[in-house]
Protein backbone atom coordinates (compact mmCIF):
# COMPACT_ATOMS: atom_id res chain seq x y z
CA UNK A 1 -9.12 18.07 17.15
CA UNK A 2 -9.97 15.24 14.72
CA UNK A 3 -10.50 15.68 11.51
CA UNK A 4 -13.74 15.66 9.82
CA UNK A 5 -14.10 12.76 7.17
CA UNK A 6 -15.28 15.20 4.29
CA UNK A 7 -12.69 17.80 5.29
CA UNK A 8 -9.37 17.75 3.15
CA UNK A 9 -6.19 16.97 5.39
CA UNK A 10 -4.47 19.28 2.62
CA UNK A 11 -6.55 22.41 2.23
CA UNK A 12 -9.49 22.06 4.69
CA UNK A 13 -12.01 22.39 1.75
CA UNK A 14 -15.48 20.47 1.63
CA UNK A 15 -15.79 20.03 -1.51
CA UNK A 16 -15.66 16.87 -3.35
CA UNK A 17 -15.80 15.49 -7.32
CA UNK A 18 -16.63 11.73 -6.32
CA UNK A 19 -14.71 9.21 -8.23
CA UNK A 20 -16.29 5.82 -9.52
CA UNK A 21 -15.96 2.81 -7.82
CA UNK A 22 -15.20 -0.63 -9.82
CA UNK A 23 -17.46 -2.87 -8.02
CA UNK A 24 -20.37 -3.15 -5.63
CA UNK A 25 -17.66 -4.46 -3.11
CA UNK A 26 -14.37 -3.33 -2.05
CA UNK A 27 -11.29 -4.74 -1.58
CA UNK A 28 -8.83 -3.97 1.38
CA UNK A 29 -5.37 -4.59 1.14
CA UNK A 30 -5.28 -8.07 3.90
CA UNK A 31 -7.27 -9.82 1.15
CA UNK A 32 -10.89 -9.65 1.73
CA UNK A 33 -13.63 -7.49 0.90
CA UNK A 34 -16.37 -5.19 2.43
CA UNK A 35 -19.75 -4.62 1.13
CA UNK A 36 -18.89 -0.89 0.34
CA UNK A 37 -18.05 1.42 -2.74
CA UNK A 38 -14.97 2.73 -2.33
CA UNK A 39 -16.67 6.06 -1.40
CA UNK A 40 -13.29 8.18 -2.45
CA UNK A 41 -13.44 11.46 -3.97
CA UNK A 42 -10.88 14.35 -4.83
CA UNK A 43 -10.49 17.61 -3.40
CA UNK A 44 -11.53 20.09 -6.09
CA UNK A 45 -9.50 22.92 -4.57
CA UNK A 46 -6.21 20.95 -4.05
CA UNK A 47 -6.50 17.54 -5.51
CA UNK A 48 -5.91 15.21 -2.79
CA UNK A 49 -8.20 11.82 -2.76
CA UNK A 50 -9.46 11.14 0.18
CA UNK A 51 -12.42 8.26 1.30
CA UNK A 52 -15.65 10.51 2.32
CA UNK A 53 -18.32 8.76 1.02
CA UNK A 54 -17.75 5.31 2.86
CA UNK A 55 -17.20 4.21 6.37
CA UNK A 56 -13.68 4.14 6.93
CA UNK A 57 -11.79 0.95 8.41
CA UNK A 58 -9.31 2.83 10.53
CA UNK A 59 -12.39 3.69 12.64
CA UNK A 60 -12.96 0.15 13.58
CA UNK A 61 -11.06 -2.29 15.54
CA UNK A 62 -9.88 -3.61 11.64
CA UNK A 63 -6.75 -3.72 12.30
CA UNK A 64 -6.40 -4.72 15.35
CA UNK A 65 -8.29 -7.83 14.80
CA UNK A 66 -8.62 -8.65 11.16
CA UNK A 67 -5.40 -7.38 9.35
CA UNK A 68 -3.99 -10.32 7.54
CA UNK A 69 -1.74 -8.78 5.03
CA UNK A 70 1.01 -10.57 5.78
CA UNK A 71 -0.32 -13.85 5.01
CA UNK A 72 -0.37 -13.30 1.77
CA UNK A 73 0.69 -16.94 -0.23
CA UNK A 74 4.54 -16.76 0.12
CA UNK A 75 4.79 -13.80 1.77
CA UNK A 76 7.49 -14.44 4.27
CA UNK A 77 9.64 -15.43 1.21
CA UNK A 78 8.68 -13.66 -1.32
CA UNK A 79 8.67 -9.86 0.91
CA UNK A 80 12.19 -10.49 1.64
CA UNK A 81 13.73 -8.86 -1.07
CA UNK A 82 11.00 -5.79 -0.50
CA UNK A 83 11.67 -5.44 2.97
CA UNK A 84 15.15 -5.21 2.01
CA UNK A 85 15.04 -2.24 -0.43
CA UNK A 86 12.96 -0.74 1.57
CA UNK A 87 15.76 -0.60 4.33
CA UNK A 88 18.24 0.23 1.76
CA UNK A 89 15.93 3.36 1.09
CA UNK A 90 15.70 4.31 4.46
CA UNK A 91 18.86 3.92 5.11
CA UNK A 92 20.56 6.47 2.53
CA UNK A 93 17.74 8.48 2.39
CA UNK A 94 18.39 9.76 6.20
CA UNK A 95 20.72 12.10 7.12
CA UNK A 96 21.90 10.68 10.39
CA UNK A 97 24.96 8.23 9.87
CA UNK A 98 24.12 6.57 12.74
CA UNK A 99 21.43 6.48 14.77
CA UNK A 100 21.31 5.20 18.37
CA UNK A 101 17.64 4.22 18.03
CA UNK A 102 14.74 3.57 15.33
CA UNK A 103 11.46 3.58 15.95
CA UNK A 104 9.34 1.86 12.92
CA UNK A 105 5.31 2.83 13.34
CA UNK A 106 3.09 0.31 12.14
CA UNK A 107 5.83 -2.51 11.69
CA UNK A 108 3.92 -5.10 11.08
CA UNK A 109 6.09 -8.54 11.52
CA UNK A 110 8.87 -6.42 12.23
CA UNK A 111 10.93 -7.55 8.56
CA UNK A 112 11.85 -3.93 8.12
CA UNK A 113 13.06 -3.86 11.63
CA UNK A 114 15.44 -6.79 10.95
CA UNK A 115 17.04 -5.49 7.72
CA UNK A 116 17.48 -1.45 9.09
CA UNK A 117 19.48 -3.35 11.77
CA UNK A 118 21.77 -4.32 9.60
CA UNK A 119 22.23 -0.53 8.31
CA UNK A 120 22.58 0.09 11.44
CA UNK A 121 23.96 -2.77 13.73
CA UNK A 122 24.46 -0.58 16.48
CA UNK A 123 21.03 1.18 16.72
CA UNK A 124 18.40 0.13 19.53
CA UNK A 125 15.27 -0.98 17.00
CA UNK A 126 11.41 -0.82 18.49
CA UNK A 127 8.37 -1.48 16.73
CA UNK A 128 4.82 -0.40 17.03
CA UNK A 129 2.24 -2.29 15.97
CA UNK A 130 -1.92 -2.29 16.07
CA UNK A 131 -2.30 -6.28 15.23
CA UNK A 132 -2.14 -8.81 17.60
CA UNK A 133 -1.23 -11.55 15.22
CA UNK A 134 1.89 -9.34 13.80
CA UNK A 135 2.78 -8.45 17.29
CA UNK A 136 2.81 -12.33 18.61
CA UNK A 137 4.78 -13.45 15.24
CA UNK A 138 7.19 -9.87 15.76
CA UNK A 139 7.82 -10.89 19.30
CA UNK A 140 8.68 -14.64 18.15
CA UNK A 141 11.69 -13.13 16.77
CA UNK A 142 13.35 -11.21 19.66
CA UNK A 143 12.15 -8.06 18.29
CA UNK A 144 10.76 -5.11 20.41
CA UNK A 145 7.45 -4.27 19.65
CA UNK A 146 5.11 -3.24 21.07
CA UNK A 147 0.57 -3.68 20.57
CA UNK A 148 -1.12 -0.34 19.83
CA UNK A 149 -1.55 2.77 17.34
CA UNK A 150 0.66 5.63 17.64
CA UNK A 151 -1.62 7.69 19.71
CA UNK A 152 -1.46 4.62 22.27
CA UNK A 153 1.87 5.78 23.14
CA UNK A 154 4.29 8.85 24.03
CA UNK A 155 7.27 9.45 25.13
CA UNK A 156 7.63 8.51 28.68
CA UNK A 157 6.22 4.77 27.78
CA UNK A 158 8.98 4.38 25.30
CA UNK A 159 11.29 7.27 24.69
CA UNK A 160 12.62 9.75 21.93
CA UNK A 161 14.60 8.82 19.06
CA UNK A 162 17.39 9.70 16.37
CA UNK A 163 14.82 8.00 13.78
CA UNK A 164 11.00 7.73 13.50
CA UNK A 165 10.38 5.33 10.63
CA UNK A 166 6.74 4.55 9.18
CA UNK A 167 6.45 2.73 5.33
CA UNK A 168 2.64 2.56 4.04
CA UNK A 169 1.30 3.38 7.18
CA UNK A 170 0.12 7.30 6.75
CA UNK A 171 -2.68 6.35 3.94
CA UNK A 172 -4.90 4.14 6.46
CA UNK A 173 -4.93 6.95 9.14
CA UNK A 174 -8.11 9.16 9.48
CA UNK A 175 -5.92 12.06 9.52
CA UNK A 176 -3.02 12.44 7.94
CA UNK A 177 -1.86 15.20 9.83
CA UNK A 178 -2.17 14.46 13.24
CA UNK A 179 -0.13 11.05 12.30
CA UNK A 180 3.08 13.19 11.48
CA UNK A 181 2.56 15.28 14.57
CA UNK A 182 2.36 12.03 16.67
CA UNK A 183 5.33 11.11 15.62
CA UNK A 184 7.30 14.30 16.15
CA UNK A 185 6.71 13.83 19.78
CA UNK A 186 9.14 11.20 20.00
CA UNK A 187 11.61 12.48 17.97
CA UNK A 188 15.33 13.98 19.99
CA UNK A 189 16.27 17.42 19.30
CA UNK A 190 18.27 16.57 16.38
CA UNK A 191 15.85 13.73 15.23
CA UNK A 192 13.91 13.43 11.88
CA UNK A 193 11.15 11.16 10.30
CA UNK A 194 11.47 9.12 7.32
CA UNK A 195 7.88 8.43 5.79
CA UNK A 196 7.43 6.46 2.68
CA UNK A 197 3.68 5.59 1.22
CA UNK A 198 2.57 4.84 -1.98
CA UNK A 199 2.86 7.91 -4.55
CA UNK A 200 -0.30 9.15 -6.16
CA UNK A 201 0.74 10.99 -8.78
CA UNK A 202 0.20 7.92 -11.59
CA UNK A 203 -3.05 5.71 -10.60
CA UNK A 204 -2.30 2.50 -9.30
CA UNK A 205 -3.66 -0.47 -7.40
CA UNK A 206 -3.40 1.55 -3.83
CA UNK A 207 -6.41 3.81 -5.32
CA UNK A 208 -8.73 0.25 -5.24
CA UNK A 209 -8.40 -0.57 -1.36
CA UNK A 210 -11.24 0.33 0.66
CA UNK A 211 -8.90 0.32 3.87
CA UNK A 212 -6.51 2.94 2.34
CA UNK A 213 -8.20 6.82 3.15
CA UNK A 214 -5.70 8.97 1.20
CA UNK A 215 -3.77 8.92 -2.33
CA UNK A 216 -1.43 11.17 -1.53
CA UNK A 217 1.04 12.79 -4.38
CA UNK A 218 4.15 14.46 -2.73
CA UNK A 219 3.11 17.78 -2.86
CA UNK A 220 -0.06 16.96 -0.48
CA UNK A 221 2.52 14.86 1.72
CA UNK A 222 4.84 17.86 1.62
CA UNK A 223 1.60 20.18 2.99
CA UNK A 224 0.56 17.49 5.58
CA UNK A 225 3.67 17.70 7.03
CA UNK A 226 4.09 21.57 6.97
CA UNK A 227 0.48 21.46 8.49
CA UNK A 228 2.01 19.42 11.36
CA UNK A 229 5.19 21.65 11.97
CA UNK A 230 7.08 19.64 9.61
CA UNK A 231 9.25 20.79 6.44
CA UNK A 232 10.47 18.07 4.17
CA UNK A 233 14.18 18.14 3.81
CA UNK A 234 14.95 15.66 1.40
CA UNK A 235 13.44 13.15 -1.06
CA UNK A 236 14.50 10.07 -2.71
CA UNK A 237 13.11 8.88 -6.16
CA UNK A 238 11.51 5.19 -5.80
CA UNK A 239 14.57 2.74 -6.71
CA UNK A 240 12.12 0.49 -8.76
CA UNK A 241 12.72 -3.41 -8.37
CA UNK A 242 10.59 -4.69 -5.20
CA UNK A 243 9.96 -1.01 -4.95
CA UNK A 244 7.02 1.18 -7.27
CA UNK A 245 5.04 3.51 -6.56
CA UNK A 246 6.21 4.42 -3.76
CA UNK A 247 7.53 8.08 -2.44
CA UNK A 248 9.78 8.37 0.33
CA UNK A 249 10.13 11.98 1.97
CA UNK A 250 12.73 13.23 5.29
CA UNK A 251 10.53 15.73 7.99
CA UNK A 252 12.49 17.50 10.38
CA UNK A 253 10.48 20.19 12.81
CA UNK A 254 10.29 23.07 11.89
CA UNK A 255 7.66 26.02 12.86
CA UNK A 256 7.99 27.82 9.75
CA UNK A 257 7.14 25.05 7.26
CA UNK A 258 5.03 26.54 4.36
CA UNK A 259 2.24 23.81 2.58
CA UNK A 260 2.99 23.90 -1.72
CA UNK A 261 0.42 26.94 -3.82
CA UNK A 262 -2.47 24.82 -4.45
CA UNK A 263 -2.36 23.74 -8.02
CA UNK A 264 -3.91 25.22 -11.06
CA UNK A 265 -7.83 24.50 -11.59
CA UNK A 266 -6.39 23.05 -14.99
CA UNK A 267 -4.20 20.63 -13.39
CA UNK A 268 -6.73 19.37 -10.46
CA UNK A 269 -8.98 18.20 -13.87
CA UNK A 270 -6.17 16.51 -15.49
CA UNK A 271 -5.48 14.42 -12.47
CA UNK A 272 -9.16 13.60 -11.77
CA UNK A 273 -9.87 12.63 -15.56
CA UNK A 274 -6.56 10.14 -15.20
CA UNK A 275 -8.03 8.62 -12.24
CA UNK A 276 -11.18 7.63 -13.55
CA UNK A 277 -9.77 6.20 -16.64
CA UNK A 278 -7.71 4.62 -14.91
CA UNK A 279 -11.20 3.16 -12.43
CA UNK A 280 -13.14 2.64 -15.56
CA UNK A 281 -10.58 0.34 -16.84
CA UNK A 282 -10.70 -1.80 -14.11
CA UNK A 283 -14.54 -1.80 -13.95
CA UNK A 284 -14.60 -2.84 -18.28
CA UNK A 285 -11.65 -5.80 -17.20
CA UNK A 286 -14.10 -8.57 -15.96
CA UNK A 287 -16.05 -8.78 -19.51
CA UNK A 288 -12.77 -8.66 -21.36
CA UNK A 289 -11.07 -11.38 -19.38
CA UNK A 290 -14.30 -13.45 -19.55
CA UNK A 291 -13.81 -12.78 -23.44
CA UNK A 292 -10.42 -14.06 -23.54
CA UNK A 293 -10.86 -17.15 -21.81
CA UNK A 294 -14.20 -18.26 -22.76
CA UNK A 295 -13.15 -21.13 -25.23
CA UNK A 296 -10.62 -22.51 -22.56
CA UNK A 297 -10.69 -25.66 -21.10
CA UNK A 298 -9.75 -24.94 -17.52
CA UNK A 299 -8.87 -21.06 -16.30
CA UNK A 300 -5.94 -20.88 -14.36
CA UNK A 301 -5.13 -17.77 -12.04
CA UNK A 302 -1.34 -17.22 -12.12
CA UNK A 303 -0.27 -15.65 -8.29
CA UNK A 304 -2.07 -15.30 -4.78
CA UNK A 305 -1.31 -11.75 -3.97
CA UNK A 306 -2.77 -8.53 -3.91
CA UNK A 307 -3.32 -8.14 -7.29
CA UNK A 308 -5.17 -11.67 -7.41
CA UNK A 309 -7.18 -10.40 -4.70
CA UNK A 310 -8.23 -7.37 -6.73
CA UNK A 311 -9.24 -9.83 -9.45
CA UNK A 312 -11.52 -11.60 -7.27
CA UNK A 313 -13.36 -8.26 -6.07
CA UNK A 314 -13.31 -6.47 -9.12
CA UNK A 315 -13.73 -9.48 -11.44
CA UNK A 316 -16.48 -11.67 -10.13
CA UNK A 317 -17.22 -13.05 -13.54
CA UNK A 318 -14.05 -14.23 -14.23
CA UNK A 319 -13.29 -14.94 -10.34
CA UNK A 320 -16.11 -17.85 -10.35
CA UNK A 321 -14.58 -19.48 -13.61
CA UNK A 322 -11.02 -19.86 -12.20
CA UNK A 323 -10.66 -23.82 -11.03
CA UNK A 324 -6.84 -23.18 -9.07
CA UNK A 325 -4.77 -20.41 -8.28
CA UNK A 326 -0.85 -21.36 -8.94
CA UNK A 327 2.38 -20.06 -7.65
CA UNK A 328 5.98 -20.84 -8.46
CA UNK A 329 6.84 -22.89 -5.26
CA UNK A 330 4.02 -22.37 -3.13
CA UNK A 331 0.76 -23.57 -1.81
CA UNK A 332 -2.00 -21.63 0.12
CA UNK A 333 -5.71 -20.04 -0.15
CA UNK A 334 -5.97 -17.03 -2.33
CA UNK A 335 -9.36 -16.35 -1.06
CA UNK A 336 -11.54 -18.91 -1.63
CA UNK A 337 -9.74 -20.55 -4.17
CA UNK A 338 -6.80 -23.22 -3.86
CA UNK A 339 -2.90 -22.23 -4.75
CA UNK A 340 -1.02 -24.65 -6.07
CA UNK A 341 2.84 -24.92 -6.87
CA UNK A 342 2.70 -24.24 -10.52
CA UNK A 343 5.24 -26.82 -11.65
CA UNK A 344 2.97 -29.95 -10.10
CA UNK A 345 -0.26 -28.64 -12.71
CA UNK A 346 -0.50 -29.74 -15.75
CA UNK A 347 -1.64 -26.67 -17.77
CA UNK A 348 -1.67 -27.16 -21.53
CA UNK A 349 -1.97 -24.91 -24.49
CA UNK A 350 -6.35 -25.49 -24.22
CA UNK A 351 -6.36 -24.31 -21.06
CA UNK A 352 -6.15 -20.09 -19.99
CA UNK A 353 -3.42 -18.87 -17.66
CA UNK A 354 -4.76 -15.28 -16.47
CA UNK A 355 -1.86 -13.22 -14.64
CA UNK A 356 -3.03 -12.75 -11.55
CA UNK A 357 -0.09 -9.86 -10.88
CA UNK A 358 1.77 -6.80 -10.93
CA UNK A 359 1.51 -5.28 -14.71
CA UNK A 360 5.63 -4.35 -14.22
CA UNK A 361 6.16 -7.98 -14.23
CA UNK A 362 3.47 -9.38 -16.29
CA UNK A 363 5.36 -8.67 -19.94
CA UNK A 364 8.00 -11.21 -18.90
CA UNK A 365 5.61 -13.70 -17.51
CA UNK A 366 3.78 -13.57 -21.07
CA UNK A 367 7.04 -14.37 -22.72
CA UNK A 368 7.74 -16.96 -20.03
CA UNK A 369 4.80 -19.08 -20.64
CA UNK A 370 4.21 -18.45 -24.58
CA UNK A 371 7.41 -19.84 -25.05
CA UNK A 372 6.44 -23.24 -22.89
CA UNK A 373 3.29 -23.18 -26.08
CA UNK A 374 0.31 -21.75 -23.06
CA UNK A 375 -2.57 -19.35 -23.57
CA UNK A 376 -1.67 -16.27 -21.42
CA UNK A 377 -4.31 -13.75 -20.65
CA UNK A 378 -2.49 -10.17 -19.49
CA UNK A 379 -4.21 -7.07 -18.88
CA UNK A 380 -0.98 -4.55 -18.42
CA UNK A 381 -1.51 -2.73 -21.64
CA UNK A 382 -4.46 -0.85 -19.83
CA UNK A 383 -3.87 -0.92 -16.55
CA UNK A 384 -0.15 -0.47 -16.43
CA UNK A 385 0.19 0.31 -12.76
């Protein structure tokens, strides 16, 4: 049975508080936008965000043929030491020592596949993967993976497992639920799933992309997965560094998993009110960055990522005044906009560096460049995640 898009995956309830959107467009995590609000809203029984009010992407071909996340400026560099910690994570956060095969659902170019094998150089790795392009450059490599979405597949195409792996993968479904019950199916007796996503429970940047259909805190993950015949044995807090905002839960079956008690009317507010602070920040950040470079000579975008991306959408003001992105070391499109490797520009204390990035890292940036005598523009102390 699929599930309704204005039903909650967490507590079947229809009944939504809609939250605000920061821009007549929206931005999806491969870098471009759509011509919708974000259309999310939170359950007023339970408090899980969901996107009802919108056409969701996962019920087009998107990502099959248009997700370009991974080629972001740098990526392949740049991910490396992600990809890494994320293995790390997955590694001591299950409970088998060793594993005679990993499957990894939704794996992309297949970077996590490479770095669990060295946790586990004995373990048979597979991938699978809805985007042709990350399939083809997956494949390139040696690596086993194979095209389609989860429900493409069962267990006679490609067997069971000690390990069912999926990272950031569970918030673009259309039903959260059914995805952890897919993935059961290929698990061995003794087999379990290690899921991490991004964690709801602060607002952060995963709240702004139109292709993401959940915000999931852990105790909604922990009732998806009892809803699917799941009980979460063990969780590991987010190790920080190339890591944030990010849970990271262990399923194993188990018939008798009970969902969380809903949460206190008093609590569902608190967490609502957060978010659309948090929204309405982002929506008052174009006039204030247009404020603080408005006497500039040229206006410099500093990165090429998601979070310039999220500029460009939610910005437009600003967006049409930057001349270059730059990047330490690389060159690229951000967009429609040139990157450049920072050290061959030029910029001088008339002109406005904007931080294009990550608020975590944006405090040492601003000490980075004041120090060199340049205008930085940071926006971190109000949207600090």
């Amino acid at each position: 049975m699929v599930l309704k898009q204005d039903v909650c995956a967490v507590c079947a309830s229809s009944d939504w508080a809609p939250l605000p959107t920061p821009g007549a467009a929206s931005l999806t995590t491969a870098g471009f936008s759509v011509p919708d609000k974000l259309g999310k809203g939170q359950c007023r029984r339970c408090g899980n965000v969901q996107k009802v009010f919108a056409p969701r992407l996962a019920d087009t071909d998107f990502y099959e043929e248009n997700y370009t996340y991974y080629d972001r400026v740098g990526a392949a560099t740049l991910d490396e030491k992600r990809y890494r910690a994320l293995a790390e994570w997955v590694a001591a956060a299950s409970t088998s020592r060793a594993p005679a095969r990993i499957l990894d659902v939704g794996c992309g170019q297949g970077a996590t596949l490479r770095f669990l094998k060295e946790a586990f150089p004995d373990a048979e790795m597979v991938g699978l993967e809805p985007s042709k392009d990350a399939v083809e450059k997956a494949k390139a490599q040696g690596l086993d993976v194979h095209l389609g979405r989860l429900a493409d597949f069962d267990e006679t195409k490609i067997g069971r497992f000690d390990l069912v792996f999926s990272n950031n993968v569970l918030q673009h479904t259309t039903d959260a639920v059914e995805f952890i019950a897919l993935q059961k199916r290929f698990l061995k007796d003794d087999g379990e799933i290690v899921l991490s996503c991004p964690d709801g429970s602060n607002p952060n940047i995963e709240l702004l992309m139109a292709d993401q259909n959940f915000s999931i805190r852990p105790r909604h993950l922990e009732a998806v997965a009892a809803h699917a015949g799941m009980a979460a044995v063990r969780t590991l807090p987010c190790p920080g560094g190339p890591l944030n905002n990010e849970q990271l839960v262990v399923l194993r079956p188990d018939a008798d998993a009970k969902a969380p008690a809903l949460p206190d009317r008093q609590t569902v507010t608190a967490e609502f009110d957060e978010m659309v602070s948090y929204l309405e920040q982002w929506k008052a950040l174009d006039d204030r960055i247009c404020a603080a470079v408005a006497d500039a000579r040229t206006v410099y975008n500093f990165g090429g990522g998601l979070w310039s991306y999220a500029l460009a959408v939610y910005c437009p003001a600003y967006w049409s005044k930057v001349k270059v992105c730059l990047v330490d070391r690389f060159s690229g499109k951000c967009r429609d906009k040139e990157v450049r490797p920072f050290e061959d520009v030029p910029v001088t204390g008339e002109d406005a560096l904007v931080l294009g990035t990550n608020p975590y890292v944006q405090s040492v940036l601003v000490e980075r460049f004041e120090r060199d005598g340049l205008k930085v523009v940071a926006f971190s102390d109000i949207i600090p995640h």
